[in-house]
C-alpha atoms as a PDB file:
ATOM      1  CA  UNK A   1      51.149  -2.498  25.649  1.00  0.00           C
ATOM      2  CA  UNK A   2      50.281  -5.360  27.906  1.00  0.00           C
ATOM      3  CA  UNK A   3      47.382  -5.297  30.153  1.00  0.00           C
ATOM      4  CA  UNK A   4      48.394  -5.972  33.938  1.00  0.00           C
ATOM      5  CA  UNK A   5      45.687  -8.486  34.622  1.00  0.00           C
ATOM      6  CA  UNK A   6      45.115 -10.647  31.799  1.00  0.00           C
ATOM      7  CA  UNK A   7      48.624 -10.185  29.892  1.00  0.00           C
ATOM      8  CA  UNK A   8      46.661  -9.643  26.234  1.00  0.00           C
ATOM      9  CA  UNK A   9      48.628  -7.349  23.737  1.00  0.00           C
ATOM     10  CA  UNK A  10      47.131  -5.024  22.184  1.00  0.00           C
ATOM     11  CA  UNK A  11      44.031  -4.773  23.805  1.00  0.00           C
ATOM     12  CA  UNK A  12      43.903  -1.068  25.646  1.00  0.00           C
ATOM     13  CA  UNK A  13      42.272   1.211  23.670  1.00  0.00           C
ATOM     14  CA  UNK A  14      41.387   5.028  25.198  1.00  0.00           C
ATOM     15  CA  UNK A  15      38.050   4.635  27.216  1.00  0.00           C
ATOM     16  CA  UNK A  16      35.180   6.610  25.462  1.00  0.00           C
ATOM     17  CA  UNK A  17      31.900   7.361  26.777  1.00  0.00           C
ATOM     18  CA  UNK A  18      29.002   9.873  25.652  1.00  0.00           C
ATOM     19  CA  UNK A  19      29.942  11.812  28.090  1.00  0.00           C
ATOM     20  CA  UNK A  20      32.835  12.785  26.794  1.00  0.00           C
ATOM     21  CA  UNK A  21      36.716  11.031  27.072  1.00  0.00           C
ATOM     22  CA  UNK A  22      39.915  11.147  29.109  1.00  0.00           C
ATOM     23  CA  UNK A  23      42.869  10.668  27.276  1.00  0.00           C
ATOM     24  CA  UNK A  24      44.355   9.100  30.002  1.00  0.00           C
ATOM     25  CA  UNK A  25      41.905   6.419  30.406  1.00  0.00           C
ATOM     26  CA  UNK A  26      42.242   3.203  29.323  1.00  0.00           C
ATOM     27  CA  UNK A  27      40.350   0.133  29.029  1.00  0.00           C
ATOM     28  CA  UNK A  28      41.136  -3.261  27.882  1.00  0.00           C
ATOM     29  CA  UNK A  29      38.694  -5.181  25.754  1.00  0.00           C
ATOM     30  CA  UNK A  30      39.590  -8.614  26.794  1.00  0.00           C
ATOM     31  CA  UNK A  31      38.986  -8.306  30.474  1.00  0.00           C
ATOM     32  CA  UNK A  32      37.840  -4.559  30.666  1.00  0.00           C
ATOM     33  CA  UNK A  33      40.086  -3.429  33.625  1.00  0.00           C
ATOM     34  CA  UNK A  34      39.954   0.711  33.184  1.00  0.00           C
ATOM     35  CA  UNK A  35      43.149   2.027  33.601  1.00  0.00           C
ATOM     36  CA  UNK A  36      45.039   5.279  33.570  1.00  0.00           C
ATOM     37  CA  UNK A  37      48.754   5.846  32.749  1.00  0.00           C
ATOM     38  CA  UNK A  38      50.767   8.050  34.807  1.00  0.00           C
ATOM     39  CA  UNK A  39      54.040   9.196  32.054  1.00  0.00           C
ATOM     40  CA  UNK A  40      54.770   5.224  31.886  1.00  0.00           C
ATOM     41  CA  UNK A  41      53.241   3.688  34.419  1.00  0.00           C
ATOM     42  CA  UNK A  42      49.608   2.230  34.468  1.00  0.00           C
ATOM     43  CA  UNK A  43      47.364   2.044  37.908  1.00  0.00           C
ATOM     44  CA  UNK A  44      44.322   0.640  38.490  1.00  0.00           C
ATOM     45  CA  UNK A  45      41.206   2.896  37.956  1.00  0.00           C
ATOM     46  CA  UNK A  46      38.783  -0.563  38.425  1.00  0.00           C
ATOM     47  CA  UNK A  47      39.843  -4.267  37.851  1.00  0.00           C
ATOM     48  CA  UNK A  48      39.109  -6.547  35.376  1.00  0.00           C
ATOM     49  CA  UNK A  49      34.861  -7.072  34.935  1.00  0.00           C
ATOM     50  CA  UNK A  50      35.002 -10.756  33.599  1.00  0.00           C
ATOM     51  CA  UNK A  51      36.414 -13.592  35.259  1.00  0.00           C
ATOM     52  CA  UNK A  52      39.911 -13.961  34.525  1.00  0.00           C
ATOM     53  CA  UNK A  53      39.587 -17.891  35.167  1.00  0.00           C
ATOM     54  CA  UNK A  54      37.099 -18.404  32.535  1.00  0.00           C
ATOM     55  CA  UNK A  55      39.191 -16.149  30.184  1.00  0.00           C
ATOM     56  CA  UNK A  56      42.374 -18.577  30.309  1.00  0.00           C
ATOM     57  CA  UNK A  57      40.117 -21.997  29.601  1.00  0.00           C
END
């Protein structure tokens, strides 16, 4: 699965906090954009936390 933002493969993995989880949730590790998927669509919870410009230099 692609993320939306950055385009890495690969790189959602379900969001986990001590709180607890949502299987639903999903955050990529390359930009960390939190996601949730809707049967097979993804929409945007929060976008991406680093800079996507200094990701692609």
């Amino acid at each position: 699965m692609y993320c939306p933002y950055c385009d890495h493969p690969d790189h959602l993995e379900i969001d986990l906090h001590a709180d607890g989880f949502s299987a639903n949730l999903l955050e990529c590790t390359e930009c960390g954009a939190l996601l949730t998927s809707t049967g097979s669509r993804l929409e945007t919870v929060h976008g991406p936390v680093k800079s996507l410009a200094t990701m692609t230099s």
